[in-house]
Protein backbone atom coordinates (compact mmCIF):
# COMPACT_ATOMS: atom_id res chain seq x y z
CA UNK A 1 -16.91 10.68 6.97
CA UNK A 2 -18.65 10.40 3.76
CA UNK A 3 -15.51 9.80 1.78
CA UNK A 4 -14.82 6.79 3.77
CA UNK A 5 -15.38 3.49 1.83
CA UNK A 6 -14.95 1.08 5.06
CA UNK A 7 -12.55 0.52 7.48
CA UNK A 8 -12.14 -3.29 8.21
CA UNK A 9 -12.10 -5.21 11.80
CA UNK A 10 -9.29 -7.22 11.94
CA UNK A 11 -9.47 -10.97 12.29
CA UNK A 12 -13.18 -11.12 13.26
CA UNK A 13 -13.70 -14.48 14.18
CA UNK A 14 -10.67 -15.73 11.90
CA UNK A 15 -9.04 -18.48 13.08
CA UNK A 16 -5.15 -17.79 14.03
CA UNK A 17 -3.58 -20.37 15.73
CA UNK A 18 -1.22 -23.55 13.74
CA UNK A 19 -4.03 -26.29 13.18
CA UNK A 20 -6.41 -23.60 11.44
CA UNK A 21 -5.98 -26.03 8.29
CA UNK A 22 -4.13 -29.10 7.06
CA UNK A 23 -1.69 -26.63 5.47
CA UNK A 24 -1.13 -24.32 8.09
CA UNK A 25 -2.42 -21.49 9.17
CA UNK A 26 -5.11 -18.89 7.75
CA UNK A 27 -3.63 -15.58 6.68
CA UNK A 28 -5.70 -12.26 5.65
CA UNK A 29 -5.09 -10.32 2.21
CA UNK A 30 -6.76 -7.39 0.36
CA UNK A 31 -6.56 -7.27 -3.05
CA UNK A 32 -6.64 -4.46 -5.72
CA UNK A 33 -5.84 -4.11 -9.12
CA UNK A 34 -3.48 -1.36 -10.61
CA UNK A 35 -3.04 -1.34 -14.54
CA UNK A 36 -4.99 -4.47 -15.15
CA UNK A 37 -2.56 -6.62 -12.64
CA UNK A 38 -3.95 -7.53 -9.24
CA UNK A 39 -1.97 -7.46 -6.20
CA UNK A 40 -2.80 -8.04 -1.95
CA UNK A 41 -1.29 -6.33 0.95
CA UNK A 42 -1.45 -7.88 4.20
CA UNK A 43 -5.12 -6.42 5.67
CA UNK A 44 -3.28 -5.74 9.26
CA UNK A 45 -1.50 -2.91 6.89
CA UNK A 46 -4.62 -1.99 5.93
CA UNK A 47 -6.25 1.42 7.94
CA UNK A 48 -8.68 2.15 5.91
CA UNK A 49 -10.31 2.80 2.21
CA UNK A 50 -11.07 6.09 0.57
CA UNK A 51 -12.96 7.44 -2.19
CA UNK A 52 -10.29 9.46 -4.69
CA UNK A 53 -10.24 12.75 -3.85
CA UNK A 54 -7.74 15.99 -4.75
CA UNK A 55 -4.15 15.74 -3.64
CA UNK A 56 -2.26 18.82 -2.70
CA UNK A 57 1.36 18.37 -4.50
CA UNK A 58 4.15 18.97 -2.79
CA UNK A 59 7.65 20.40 -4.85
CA UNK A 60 10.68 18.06 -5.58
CA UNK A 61 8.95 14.80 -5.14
CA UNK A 62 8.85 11.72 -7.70
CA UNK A 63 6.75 11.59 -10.12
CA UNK A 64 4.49 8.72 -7.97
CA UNK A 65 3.93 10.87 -5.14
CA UNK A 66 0.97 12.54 -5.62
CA UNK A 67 1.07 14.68 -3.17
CA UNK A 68 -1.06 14.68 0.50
CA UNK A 69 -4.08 14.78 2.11
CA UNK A 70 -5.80 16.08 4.99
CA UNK A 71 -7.37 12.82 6.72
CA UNK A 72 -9.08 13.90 10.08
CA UNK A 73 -6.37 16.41 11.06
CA UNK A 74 -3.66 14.42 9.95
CA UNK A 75 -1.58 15.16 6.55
CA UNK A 76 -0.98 11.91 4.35
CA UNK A 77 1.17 11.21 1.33
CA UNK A 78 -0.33 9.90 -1.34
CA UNK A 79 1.23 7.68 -3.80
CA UNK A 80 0.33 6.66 -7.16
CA UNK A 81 1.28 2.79 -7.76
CA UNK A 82 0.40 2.99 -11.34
CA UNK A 83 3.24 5.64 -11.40
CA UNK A 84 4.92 3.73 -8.63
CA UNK A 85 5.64 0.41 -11.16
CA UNK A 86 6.22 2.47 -14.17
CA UNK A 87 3.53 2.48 -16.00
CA UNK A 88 2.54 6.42 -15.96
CA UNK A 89 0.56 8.17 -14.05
CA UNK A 90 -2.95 7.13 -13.44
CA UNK A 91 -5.51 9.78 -14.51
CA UNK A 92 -8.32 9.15 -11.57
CA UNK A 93 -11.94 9.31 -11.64
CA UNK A 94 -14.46 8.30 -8.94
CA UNK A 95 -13.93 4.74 -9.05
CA UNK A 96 -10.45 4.99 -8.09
CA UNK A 97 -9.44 4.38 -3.96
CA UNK A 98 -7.00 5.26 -2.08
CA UNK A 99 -5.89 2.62 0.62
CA UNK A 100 -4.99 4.09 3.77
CA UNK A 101 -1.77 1.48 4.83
CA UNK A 102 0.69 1.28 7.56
CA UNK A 103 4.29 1.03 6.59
CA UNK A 104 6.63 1.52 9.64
CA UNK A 105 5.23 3.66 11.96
CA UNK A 106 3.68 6.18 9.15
CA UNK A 107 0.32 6.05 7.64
CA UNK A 108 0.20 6.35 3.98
CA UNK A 109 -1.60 6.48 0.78
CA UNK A 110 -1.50 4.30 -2.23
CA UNK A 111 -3.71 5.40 -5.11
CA UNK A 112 -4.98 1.80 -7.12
CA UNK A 113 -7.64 1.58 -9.50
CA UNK A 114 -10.06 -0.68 -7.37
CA UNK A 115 -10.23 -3.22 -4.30
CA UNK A 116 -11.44 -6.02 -5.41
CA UNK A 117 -11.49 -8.56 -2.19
CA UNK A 118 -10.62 -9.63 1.60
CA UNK A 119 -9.19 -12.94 0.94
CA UNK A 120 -8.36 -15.65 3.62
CA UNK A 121 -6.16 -18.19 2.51
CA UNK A 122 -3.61 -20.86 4.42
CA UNK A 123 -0.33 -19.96 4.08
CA UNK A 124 0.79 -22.67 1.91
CA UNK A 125 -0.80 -20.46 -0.84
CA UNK A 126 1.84 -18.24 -0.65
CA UNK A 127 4.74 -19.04 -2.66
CA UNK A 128 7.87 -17.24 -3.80
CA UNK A 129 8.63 -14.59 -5.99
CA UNK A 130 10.85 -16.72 -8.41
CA UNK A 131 14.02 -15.46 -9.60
CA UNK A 132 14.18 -13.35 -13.25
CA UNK A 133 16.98 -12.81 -15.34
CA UNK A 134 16.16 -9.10 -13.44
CA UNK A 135 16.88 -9.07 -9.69
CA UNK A 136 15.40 -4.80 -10.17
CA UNK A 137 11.94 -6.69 -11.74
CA UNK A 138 10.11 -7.43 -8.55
CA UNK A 139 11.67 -5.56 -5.57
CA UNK A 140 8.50 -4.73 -4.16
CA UNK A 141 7.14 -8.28 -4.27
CA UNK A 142 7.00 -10.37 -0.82
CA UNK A 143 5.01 -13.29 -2.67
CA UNK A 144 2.88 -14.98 -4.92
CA UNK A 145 -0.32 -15.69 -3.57
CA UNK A 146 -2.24 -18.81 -6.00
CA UNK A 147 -6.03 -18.83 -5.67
CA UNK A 148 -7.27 -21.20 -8.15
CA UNK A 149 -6.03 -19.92 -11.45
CA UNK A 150 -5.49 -16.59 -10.11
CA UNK A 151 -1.66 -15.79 -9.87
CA UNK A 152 -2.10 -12.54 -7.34
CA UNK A 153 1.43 -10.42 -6.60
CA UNK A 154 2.22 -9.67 -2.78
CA UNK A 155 3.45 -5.93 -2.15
CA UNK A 156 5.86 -6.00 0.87
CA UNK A 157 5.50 -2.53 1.81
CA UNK A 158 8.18 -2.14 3.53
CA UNK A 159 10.03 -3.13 -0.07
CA UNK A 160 7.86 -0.22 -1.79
CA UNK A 161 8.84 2.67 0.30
CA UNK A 162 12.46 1.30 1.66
CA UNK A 163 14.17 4.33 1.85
CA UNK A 164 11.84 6.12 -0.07
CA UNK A 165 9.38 8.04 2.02
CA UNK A 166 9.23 11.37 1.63
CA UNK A 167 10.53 12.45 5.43
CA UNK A 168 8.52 14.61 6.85
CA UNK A 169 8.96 18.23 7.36
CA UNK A 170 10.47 19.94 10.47
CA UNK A 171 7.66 21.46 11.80
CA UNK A 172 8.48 25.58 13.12
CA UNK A 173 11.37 27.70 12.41
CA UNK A 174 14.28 26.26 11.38
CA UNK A 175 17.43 26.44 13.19
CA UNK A 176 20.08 29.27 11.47
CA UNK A 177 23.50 28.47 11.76
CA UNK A 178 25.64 32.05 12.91
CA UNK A 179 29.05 32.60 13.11
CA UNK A 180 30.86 33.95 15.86
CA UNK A 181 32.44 37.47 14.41
């Protein structure tokens, strides 16, 4: 597929077991920025990367859902992060990517401006999200992953979409409820 930016092997010839470091052990992350902010995702979410192309939209859905694709036979939801953390919808161009992720057992979109890197880190990088005067100002973060003087937000997926994803569609007729005369 020509639209297809790369689909990653996972853990290829990363270490995985306790003693990969002083500090622990290695852990994968992609990162992206959305608005200016960077974030990661954990790259065994990760499916694959695609060029920005046309959504379909689909009626009564949030504003962030941008609608779906058809990827290889398979309809996908595609959601706008931008829109997602309330900062407006993005208006995308040909730069822009859409990472393919796994969240439960469903494959979705998320629309970011660019993905910037694959980064390996022990897990001692990882810290937590600290506590705001606002529990409703990070519910989507897992972490905060320090790299030098980069500060880099961790999406928990599961945290992004709890609840939240649109449920699919029955698929034929739907059943019609009679009454008995």
């Amino acid at each position: 597929m020509a639209d297809t930016l790369f689909t990653p092997f996972f853990n290829d010839g990363i270490p995985t077991t306790d003693d990969d470091t002083p500090s622990g052990p290695m852990q994968q992350y992609v990162s992206f920025t959305v608005g200016g902010s960077e974030f990661a995702v954990d790259i065994l979410a990760i499916r694959e990367f695609k060029r920005w192309t046309e959504t379909t939209p689909l009626p009564n859905t949030p504003p962030y859902v941008r609608g779906v694709i058809n990827l290889r036979g398979v309809v996908v939801p595609i959601y706008d992060l931008r829109a997602r953390f309330g900062q407006g919808p993005t208006q995308p161009t040909a730069t822009h990517v859409i990472m393919m992720v796994a969240v439960s057992e469903r494959t979705v979109g998320l629309l970011v401006d660019a993905v910037d890197d694959v980064l390996t880190v022990p897990q001692s990088a990882l810290s937590a999200v600290p506590e705001t005067d606002s529990t409703a100002s990070h519910p989507f973060l897992q972490a905060v992953l320090t790299i030098d003087e980069r500060m880099i937000a961790v999406l928990g997926l599961e945290r992004l979409f709890s609840g939240e994803v649109v449920p699919p569609l029955p698929l034929g007729p739907s059943p019609v409820s009679r009454q008995s005369p």
